[in-house]
C-alpha atoms as a PDB file:
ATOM      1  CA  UNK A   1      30.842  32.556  35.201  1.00  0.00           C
ATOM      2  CA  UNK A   2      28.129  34.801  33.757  1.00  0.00           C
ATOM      3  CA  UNK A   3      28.364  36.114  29.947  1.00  0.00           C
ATOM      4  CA  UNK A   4      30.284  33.488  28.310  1.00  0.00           C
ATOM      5  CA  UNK A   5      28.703  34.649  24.990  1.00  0.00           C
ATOM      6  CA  UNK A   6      26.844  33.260  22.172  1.00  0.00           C
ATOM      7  CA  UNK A   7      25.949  29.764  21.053  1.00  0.00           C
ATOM      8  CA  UNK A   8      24.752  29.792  17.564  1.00  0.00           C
ATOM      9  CA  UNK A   9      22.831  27.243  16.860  1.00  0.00           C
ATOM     10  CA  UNK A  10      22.277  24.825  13.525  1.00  0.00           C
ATOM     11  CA  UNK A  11      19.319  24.352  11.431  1.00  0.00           C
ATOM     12  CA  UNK A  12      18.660  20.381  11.078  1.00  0.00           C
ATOM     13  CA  UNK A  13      17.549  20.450   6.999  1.00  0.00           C
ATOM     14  CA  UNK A  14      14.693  22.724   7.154  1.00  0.00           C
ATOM     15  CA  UNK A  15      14.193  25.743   4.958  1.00  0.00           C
ATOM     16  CA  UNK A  16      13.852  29.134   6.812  1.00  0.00           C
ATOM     17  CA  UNK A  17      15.752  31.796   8.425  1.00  0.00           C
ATOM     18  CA  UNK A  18      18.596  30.647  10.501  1.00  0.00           C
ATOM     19  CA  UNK A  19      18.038  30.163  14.093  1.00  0.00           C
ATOM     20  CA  UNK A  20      18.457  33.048  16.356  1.00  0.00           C
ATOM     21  CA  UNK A  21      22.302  32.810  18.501  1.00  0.00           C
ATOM     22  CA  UNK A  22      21.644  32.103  22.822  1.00  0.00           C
ATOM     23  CA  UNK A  23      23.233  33.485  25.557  1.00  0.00           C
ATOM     24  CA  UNK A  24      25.384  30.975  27.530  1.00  0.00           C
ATOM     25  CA  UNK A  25      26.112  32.732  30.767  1.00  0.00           C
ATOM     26  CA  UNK A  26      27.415  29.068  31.939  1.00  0.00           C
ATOM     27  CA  UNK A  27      29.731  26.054  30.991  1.00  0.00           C
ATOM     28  CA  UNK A  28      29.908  23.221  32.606  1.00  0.00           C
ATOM     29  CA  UNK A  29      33.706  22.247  33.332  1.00  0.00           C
ATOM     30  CA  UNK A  30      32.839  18.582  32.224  1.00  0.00           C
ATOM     31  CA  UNK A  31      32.306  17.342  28.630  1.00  0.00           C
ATOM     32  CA  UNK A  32      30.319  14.429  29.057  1.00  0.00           C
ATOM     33  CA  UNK A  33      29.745  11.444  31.418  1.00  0.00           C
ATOM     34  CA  UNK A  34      29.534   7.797  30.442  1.00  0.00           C
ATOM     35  CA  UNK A  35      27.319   5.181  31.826  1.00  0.00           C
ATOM     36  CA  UNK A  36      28.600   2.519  34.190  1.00  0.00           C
ATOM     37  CA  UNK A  37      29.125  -0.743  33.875  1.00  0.00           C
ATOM     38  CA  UNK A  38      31.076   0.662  30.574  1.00  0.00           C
ATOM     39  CA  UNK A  39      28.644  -0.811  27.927  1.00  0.00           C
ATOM     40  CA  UNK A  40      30.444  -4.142  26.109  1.00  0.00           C
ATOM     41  CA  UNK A  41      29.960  -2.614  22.251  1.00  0.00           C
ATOM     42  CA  UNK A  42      30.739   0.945  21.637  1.00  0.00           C
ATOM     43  CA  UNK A  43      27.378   3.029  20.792  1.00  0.00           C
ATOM     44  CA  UNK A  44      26.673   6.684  19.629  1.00  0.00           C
ATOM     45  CA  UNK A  45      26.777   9.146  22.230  1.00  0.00           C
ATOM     46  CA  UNK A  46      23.842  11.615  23.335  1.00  0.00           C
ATOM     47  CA  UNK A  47      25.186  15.039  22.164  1.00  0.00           C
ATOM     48  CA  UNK A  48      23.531  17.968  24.485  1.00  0.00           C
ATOM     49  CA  UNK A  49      23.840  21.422  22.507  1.00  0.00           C
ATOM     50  CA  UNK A  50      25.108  24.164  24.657  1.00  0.00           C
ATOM     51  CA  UNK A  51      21.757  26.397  24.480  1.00  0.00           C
ATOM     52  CA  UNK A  52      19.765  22.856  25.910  1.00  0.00           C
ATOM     53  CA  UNK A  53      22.004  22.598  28.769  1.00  0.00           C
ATOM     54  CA  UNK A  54      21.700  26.779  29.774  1.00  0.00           C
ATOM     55  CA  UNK A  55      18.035  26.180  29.291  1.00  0.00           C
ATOM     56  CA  UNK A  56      17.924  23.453  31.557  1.00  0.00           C
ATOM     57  CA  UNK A  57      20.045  24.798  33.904  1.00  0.00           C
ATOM     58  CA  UNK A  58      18.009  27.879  34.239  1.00  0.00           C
ATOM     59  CA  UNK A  59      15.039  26.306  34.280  1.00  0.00           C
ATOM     60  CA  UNK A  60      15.887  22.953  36.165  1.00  0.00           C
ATOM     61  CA  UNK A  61      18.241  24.295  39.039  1.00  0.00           C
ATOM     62  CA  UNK A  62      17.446  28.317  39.062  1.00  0.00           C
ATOM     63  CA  UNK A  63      13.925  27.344  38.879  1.00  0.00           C
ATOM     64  CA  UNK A  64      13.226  30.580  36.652  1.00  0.00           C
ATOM     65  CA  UNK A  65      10.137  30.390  34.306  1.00  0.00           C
ATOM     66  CA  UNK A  66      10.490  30.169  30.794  1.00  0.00           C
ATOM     67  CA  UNK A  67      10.016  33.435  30.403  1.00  0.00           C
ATOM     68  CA  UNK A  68      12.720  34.869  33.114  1.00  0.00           C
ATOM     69  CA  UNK A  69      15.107  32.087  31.334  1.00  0.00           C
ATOM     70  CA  UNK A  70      14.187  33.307  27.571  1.00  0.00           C
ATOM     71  CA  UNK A  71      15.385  36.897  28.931  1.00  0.00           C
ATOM     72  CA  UNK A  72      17.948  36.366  30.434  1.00  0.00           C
ATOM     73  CA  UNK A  73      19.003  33.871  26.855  1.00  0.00           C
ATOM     74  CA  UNK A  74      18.014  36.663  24.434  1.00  0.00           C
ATOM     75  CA  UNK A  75      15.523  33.934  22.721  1.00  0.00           C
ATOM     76  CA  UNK A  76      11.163  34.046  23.216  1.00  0.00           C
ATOM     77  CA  UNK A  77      10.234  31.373  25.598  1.00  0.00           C
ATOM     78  CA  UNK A  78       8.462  29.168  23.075  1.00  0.00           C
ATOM     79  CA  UNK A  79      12.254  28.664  21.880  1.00  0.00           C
ATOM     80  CA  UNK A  80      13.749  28.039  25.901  1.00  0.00           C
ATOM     81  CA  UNK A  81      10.612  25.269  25.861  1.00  0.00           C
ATOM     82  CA  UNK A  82      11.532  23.286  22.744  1.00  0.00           C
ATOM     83  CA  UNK A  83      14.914  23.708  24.495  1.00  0.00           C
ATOM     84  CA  UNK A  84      14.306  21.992  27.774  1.00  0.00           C
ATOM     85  CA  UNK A  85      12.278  19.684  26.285  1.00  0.00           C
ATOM     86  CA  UNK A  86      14.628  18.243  23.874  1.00  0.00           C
ATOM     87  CA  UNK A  87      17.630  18.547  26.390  1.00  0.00           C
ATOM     88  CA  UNK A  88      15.039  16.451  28.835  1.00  0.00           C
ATOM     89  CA  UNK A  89      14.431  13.823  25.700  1.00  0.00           C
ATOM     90  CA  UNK A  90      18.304  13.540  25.353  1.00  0.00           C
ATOM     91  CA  UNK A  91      19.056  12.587  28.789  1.00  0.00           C
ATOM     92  CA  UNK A  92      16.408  10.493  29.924  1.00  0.00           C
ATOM     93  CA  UNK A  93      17.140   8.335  26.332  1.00  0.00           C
ATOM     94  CA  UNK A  94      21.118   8.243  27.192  1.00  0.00           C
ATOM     95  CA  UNK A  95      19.896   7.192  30.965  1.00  0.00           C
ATOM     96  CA  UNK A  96      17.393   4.348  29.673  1.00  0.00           C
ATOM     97  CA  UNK A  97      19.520   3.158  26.820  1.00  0.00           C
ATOM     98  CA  UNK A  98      22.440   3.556  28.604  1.00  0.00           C
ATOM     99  CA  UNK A  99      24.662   5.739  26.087  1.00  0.00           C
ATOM    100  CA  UNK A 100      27.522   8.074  26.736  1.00  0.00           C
ATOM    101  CA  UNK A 101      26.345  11.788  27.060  1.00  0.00           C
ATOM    102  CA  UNK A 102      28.767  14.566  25.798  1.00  0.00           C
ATOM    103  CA  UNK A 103      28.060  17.995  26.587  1.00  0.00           C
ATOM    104  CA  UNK A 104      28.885  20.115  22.970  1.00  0.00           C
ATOM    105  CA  UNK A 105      31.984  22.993  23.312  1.00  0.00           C
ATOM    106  CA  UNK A 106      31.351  26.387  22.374  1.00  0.00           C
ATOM    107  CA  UNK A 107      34.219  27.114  19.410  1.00  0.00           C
ATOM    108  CA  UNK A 108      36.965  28.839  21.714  1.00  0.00           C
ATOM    109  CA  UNK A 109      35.806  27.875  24.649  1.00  0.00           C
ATOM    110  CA  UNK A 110      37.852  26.408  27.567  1.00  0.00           C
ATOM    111  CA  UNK A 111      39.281  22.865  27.078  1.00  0.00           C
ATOM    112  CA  UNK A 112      38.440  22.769  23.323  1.00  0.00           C
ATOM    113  CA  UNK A 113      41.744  21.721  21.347  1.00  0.00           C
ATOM    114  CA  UNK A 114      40.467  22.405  17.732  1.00  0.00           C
ATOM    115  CA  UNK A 115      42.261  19.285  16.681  1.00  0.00           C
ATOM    116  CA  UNK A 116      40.010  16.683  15.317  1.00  0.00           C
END
């Protein structure tokens, strides 16, 4: 399901410019997965961006360099490294501490109800 458009991502309180929109090309058709045995207490869920799990996914299961992933993303590869590498933080902390992972929609996108 190549060009599914752009994924702007958010600043997280730093001054600067705003951070440059990435290509999604994929989305997964699940929107999270929860650990099991359900945990007894309800805790806060690992939140994967969009642009973390096309970063991963190109660089994880196409096995493209960073590079070959930043081009075909529209970003530098300095920006699809900080990607992987937080989207590799997020799920081996949600796998240790067993928490619920939900995969972020893309506003529009399939199976998003806009109701909240």
């Amino acid at each position: 399901m190549p060009g599914h458009g752009w994924c702007y991502r958010h600043r997280r309180g730093r001054i600067g410019r705003p951070p440059k929109p990435v290509s999604v090309g994929f989305l997964p058709s699940v929107q999270g997965f929860n650990p099991y045995p359900p945990p007894p207490l309800p805790i806060e869920p690992v939140v994967l961006e969009p642009a973390e799990v096309e970063a991963l996914r190109l660089v994880d299961l196409e096995k493209l360099s960073y590079e070959e992933a930043g081009a075909r993303m529209g970003v530098s590869r300095t920006t699809v490294w900080r990607l992987v590498e937080s989207g590799r933080e997020k799920l081996v902390s949600a796998i240790l501490e067993g928490r619920p992972i939900v995969i972020a929609q893309l506003p529009g996108a399939p199976g998003e109800t806009g109701q909240g």
